[in-house]
C-alpha atoms as a PDB file:
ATOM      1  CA  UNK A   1       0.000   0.000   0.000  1.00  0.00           C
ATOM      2  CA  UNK A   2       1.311   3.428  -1.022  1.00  0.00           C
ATOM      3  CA  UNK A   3       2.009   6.144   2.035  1.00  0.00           C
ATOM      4  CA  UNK A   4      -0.757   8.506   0.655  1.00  0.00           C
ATOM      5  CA  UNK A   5      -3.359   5.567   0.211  1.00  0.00           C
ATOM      6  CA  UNK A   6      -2.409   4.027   4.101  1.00  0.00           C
ATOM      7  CA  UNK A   7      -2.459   8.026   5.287  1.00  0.00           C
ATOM      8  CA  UNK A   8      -6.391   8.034   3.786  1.00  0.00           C
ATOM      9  CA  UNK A   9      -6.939   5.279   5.234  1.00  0.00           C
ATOM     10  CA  UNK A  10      -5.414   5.535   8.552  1.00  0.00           C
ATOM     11  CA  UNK A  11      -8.011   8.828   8.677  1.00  0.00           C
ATOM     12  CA  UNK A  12     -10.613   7.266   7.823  1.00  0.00           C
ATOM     13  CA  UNK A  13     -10.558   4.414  11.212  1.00  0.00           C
ATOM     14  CA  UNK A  14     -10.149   7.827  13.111  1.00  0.00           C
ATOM     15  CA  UNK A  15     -13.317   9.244  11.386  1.00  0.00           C
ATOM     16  CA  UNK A  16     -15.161   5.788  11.547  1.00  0.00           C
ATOM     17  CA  UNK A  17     -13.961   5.121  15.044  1.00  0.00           C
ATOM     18  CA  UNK A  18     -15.608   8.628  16.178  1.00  0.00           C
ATOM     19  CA  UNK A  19     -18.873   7.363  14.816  1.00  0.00           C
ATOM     20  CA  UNK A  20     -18.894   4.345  15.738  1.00  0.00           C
ATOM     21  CA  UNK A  21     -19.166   2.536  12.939  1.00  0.00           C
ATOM     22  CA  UNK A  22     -18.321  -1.608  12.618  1.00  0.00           C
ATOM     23  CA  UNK A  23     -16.209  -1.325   9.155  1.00  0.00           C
ATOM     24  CA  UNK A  24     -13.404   0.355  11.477  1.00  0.00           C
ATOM     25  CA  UNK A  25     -12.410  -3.364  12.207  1.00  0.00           C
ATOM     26  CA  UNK A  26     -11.881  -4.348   8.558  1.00  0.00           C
ATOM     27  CA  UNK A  27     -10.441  -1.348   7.684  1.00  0.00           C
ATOM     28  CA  UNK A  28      -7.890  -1.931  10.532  1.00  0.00           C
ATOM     29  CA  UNK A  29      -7.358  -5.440   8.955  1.00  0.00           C
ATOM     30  CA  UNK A  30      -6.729  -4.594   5.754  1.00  0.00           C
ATOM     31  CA  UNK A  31      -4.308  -1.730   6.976  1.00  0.00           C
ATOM     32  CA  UNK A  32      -2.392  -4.464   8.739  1.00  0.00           C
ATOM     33  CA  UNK A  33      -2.481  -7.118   6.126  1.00  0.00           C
ATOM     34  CA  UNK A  34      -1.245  -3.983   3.904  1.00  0.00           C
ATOM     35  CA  UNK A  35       1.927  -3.511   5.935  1.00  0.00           C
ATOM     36  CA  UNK A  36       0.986  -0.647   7.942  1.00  0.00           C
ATOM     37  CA  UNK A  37       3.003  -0.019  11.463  1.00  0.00           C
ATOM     38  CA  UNK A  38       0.881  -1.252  14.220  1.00  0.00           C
ATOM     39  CA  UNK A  39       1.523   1.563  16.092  1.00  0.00           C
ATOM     40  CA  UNK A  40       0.190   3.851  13.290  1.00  0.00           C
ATOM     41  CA  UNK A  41      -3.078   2.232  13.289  1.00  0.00           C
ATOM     42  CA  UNK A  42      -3.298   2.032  17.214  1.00  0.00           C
ATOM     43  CA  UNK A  43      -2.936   5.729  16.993  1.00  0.00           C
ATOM     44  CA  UNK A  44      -5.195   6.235  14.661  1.00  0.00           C
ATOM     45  CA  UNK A  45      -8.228   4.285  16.833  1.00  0.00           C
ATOM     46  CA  UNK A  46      -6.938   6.365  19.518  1.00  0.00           C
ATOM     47  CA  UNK A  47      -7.371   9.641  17.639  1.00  0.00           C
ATOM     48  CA  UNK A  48     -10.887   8.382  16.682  1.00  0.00           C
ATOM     49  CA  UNK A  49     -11.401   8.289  20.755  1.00  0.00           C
ATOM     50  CA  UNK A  50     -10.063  11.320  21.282  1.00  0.00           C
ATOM     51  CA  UNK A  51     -12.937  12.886  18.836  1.00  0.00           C
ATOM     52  CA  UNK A  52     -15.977  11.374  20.416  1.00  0.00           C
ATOM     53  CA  UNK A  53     -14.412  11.946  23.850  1.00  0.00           C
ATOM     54  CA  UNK A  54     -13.893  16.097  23.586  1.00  0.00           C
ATOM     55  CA  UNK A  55     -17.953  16.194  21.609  1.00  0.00           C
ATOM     56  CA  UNK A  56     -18.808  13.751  25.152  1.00  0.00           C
ATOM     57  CA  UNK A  57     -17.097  16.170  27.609  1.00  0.00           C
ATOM     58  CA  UNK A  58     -18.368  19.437  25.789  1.00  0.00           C
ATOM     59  CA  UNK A  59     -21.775  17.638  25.800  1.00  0.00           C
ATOM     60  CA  UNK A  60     -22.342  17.453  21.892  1.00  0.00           C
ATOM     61  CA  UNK A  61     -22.191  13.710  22.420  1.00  0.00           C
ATOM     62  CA  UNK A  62     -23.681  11.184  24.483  1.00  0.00           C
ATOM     63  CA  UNK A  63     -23.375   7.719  26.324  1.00  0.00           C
ATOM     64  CA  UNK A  64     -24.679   5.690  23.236  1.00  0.00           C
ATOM     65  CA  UNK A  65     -22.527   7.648  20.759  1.00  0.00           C
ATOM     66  CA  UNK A  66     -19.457   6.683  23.537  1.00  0.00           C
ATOM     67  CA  UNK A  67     -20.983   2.714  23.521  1.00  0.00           C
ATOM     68  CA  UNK A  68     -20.782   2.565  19.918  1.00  0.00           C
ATOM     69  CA  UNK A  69     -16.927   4.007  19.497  1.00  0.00           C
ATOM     70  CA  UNK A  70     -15.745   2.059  21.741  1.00  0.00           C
ATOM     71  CA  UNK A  71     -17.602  -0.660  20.403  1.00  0.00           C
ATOM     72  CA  UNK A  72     -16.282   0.122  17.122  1.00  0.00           C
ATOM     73  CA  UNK A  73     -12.285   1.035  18.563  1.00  0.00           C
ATOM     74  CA  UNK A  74     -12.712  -3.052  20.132  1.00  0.00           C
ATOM     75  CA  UNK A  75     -13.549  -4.597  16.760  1.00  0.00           C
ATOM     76  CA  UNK A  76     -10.394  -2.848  15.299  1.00  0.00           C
ATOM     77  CA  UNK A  77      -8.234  -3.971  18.502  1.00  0.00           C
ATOM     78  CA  UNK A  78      -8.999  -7.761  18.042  1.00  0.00           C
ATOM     79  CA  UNK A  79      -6.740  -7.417  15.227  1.00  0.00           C
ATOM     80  CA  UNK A  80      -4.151  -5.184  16.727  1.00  0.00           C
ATOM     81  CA  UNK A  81      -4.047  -7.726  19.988  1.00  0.00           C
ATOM     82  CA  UNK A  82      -1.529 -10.062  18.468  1.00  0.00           C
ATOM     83  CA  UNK A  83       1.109  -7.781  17.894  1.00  0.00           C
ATOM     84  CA  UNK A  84       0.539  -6.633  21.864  1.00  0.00           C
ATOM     85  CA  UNK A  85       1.120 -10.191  22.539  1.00  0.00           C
ATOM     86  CA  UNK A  86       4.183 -10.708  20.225  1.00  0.00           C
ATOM     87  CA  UNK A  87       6.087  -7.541  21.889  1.00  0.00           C
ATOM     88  CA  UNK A  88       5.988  -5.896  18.379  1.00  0.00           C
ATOM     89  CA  UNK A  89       3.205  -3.046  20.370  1.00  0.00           C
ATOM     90  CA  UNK A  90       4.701  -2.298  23.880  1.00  0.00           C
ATOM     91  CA  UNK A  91       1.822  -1.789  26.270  1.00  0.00           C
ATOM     92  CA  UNK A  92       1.548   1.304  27.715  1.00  0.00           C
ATOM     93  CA  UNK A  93       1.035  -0.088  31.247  1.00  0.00           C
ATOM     94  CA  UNK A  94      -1.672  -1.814  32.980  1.00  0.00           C
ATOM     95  CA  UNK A  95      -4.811  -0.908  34.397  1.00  0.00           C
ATOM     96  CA  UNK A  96      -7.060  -2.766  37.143  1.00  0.00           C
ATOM     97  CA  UNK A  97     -10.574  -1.123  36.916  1.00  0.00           C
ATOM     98  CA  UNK A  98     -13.879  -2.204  38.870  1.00  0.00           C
ATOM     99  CA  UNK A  99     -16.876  -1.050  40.408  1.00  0.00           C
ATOM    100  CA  UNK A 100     -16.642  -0.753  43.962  1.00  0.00           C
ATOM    101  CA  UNK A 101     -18.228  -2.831  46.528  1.00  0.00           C
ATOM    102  CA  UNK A 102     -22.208  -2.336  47.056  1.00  0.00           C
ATOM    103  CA  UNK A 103     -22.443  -1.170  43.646  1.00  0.00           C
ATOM    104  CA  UNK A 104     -23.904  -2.969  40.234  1.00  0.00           C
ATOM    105  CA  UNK A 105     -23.334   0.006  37.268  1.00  0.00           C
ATOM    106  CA  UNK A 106     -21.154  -0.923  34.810  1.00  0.00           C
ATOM    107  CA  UNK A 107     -21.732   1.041  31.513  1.00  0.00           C
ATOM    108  CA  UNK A 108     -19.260   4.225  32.978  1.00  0.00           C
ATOM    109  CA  UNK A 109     -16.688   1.418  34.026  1.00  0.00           C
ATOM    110  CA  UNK A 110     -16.895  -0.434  31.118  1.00  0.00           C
ATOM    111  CA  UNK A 111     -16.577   2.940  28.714  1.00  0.00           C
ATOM    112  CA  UNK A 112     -13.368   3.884  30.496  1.00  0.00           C
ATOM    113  CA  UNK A 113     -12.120   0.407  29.990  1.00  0.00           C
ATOM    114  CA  UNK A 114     -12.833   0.071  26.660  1.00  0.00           C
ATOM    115  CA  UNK A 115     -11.065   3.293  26.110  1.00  0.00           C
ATOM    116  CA  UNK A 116      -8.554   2.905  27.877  1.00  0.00           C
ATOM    117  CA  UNK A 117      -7.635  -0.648  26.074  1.00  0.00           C
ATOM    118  CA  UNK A 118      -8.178   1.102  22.733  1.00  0.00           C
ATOM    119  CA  UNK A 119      -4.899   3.526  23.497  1.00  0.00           C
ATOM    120  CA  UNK A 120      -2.639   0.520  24.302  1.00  0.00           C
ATOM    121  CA  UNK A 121      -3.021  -0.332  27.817  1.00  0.00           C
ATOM    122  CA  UNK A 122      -3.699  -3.577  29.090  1.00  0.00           C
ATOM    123  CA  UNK A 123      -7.130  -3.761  31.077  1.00  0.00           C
ATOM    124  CA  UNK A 124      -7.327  -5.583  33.864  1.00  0.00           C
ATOM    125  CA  UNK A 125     -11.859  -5.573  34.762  1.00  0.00           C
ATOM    126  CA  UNK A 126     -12.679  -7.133  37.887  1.00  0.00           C
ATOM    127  CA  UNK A 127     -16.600  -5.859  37.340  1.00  0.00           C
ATOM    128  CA  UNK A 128     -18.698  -5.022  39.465  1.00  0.00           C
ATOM    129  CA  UNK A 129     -19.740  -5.154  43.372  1.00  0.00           C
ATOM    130  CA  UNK A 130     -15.443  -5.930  44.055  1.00  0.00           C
ATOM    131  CA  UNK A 131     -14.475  -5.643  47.423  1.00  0.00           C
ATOM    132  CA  UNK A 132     -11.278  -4.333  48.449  1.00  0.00           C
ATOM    133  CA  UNK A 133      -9.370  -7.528  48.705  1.00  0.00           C
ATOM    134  CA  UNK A 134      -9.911  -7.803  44.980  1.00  0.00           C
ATOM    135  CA  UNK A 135      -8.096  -4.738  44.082  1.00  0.00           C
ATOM    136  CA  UNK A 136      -5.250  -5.776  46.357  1.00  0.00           C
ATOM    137  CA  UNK A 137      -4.936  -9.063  44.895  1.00  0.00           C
ATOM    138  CA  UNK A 138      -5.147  -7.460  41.180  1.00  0.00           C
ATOM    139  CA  UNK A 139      -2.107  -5.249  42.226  1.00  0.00           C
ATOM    140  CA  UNK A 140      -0.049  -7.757  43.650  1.00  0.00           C
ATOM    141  CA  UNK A 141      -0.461  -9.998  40.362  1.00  0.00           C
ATOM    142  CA  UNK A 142       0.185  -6.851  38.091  1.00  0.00           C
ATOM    143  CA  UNK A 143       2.642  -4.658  39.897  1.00  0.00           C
ATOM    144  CA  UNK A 144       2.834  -1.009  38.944  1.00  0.00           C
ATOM    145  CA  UNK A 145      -0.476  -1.587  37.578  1.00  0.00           C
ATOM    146  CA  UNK A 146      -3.191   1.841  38.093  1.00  0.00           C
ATOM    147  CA  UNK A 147      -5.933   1.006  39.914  1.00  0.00           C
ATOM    148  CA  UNK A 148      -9.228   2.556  38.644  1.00  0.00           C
ATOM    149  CA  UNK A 149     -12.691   2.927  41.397  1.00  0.00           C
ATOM    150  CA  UNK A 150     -16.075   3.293  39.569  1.00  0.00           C
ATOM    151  CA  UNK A 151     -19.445   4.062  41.714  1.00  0.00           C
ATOM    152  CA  UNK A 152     -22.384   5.723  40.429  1.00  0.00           C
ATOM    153  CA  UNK A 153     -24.398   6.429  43.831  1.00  0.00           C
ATOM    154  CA  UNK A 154     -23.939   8.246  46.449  1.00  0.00           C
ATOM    155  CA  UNK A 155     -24.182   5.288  48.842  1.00  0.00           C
ATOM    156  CA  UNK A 156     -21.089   3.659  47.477  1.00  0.00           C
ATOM    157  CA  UNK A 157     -18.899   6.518  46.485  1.00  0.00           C
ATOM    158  CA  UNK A 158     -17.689   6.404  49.932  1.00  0.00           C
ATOM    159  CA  UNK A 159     -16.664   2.500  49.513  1.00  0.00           C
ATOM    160  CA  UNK A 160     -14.046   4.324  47.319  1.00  0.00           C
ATOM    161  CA  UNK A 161     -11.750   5.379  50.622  1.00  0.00           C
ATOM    162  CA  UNK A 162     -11.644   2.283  52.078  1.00  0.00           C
ATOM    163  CA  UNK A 163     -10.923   0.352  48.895  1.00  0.00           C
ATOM    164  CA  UNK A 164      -7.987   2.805  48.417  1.00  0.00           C
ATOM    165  CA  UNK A 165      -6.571   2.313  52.058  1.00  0.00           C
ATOM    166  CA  UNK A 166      -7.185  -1.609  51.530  1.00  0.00           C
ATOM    167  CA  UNK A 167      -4.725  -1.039  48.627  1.00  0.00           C
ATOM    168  CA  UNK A 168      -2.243   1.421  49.596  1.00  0.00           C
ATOM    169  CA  UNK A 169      -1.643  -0.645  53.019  1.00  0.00           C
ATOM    170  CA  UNK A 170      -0.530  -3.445  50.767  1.00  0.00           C
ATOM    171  CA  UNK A 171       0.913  -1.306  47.960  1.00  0.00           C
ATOM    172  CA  UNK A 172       1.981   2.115  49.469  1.00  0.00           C
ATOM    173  CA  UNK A 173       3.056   3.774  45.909  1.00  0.00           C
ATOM    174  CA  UNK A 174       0.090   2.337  43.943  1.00  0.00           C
ATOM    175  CA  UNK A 175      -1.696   5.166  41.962  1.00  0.00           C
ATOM    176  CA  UNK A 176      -5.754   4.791  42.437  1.00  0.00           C
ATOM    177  CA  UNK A 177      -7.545   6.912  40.264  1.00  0.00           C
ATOM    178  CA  UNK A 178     -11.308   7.169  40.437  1.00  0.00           C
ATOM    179  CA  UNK A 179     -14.713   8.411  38.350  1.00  0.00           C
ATOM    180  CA  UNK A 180     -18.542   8.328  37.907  1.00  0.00           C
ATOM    181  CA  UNK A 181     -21.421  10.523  38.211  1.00  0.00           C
ATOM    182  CA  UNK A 182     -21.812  11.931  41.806  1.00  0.00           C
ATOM    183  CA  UNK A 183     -17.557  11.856  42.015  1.00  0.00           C
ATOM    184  CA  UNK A 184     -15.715  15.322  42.292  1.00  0.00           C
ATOM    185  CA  UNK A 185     -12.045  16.463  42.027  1.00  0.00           C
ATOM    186  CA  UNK A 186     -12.742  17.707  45.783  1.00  0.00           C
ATOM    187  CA  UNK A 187     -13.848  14.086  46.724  1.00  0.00           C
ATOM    188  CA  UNK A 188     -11.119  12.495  44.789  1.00  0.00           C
ATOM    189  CA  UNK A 189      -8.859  14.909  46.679  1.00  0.00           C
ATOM    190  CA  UNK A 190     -10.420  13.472  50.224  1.00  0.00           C
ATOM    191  CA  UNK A 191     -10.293  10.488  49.895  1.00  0.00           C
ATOM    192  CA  UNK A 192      -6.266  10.485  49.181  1.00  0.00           C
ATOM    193  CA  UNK A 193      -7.155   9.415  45.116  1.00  0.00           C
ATOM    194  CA  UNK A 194      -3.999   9.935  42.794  1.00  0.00           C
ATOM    195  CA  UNK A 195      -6.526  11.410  39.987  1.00  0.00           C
ATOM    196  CA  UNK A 196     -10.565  11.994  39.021  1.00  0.00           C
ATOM    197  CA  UNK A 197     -11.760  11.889  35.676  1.00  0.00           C
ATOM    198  CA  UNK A 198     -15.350  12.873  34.588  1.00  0.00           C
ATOM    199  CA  UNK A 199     -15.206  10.906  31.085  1.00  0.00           C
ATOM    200  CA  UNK A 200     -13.283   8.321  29.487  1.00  0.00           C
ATOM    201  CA  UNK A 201     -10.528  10.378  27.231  1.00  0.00           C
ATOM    202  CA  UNK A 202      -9.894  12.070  30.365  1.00  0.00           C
ATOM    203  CA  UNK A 203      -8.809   9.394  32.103  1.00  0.00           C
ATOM    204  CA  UNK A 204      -6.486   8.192  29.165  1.00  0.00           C
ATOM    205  CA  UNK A 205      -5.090  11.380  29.737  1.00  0.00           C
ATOM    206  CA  UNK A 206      -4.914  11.003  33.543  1.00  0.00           C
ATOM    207  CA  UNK A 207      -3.147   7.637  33.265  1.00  0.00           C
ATOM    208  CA  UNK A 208      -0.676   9.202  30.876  1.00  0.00           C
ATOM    209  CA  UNK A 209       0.010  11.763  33.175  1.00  0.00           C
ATOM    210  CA  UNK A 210       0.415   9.248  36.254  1.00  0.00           C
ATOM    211  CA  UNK A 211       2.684   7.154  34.315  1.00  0.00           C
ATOM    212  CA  UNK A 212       4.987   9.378  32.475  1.00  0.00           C
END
């Protein structure tokens, strides 16, 4: 494939991955099979991300539009996985994510992971309702992993603190980062969290920032 053919298409998963559309994962196979640079088209899903995350976070864009990127960014990562698992892709780090304990939501968690897969990371989901031991065991299986807390309610938001101590007491420089609806930087900042993110490209960003 010649460089300005690979460069349309390359733009095209990033325009395709912003609106969610299924073709993004054929396009990304044929870019591969092509001889495009992994990395170019793992960029390119990210950039796609990017889009539909700044139109979310400004509010021109909304949880379904999110569902179906990511959607979309996971059908073109199934083909980008095996060069993550050959070493040709480094990983950008790892990231154990959950909903905390007492709480069942899952579609905030579950953008964010998505998301956060889709930029390179490896995503560690323990689901929903996971108590405190399970983050500690997570981080001890995957050290210098991030740690992610989800909660939707007010109820459970404060199960966020004592997940956190649960994992710092065990992994005193572990980096616990934290998000959903009723969450606030001011929380986040009470609660001793390294980071709070209100949408999923911001926490890409966050983790970039915490790992740099």
């Amino acid at each position: 494939m010649d460089i300005e053919g690979e460069g349309r298409k390359l733009a095209e998963v990033a325009e395709l991955t912003a609106q969610g559309k299924p073709a993004v994962a054929q396009l990304v196979k044929d870019l591969l099979d092509g001889g495009a640079a992994p990395e170019k088209v793992l960029n390119a899903l990210v950039e796609g991300m990017a889009v539909i995350g700044d139109k979310f976070a400004s509010g021109k864009a909304f949880v379904p539009n999110m569902l179906l990127a990511a959607r979309a960014m996971s059908g073109g990562m199934t083909h980008l996985k095996p060069f993550f698992s050959s070493g040709v892709v480094k990983r950008r780090g790892t990231f154990v994510v959950g909903t905390v304990f007492g709480d069942l939501h899952d579609i905030g968690k579950n953008l964010v992971a998505m998301t956060v897969e889709g930029s390179g990371w490896e995503v560690i989901d323990l689901g929903v309702d996971v108590k405190p031991e399970a983050f500690v065991q997570a981080v001890a299986e995957h050290p210098g992993a991030v740690v992610g807390l989800s909660a939707l309610l007010t109820t459970t938001m404060v199960n966020m603190e004592a997940v956190i101590q649960a994992v710092r007491e065990k992994h005193p420089d572990a980096k616990v980062i934290v998000g959903g609806a009723p969450i606030s930087q001011a929380f986040a900042d009470s609660i001793g969290a390294s980071g709070y993110s209100a949408n999923p490209s911001g926490a890409v960003a966050l983790l970039t920032e915490l790992t740099a």
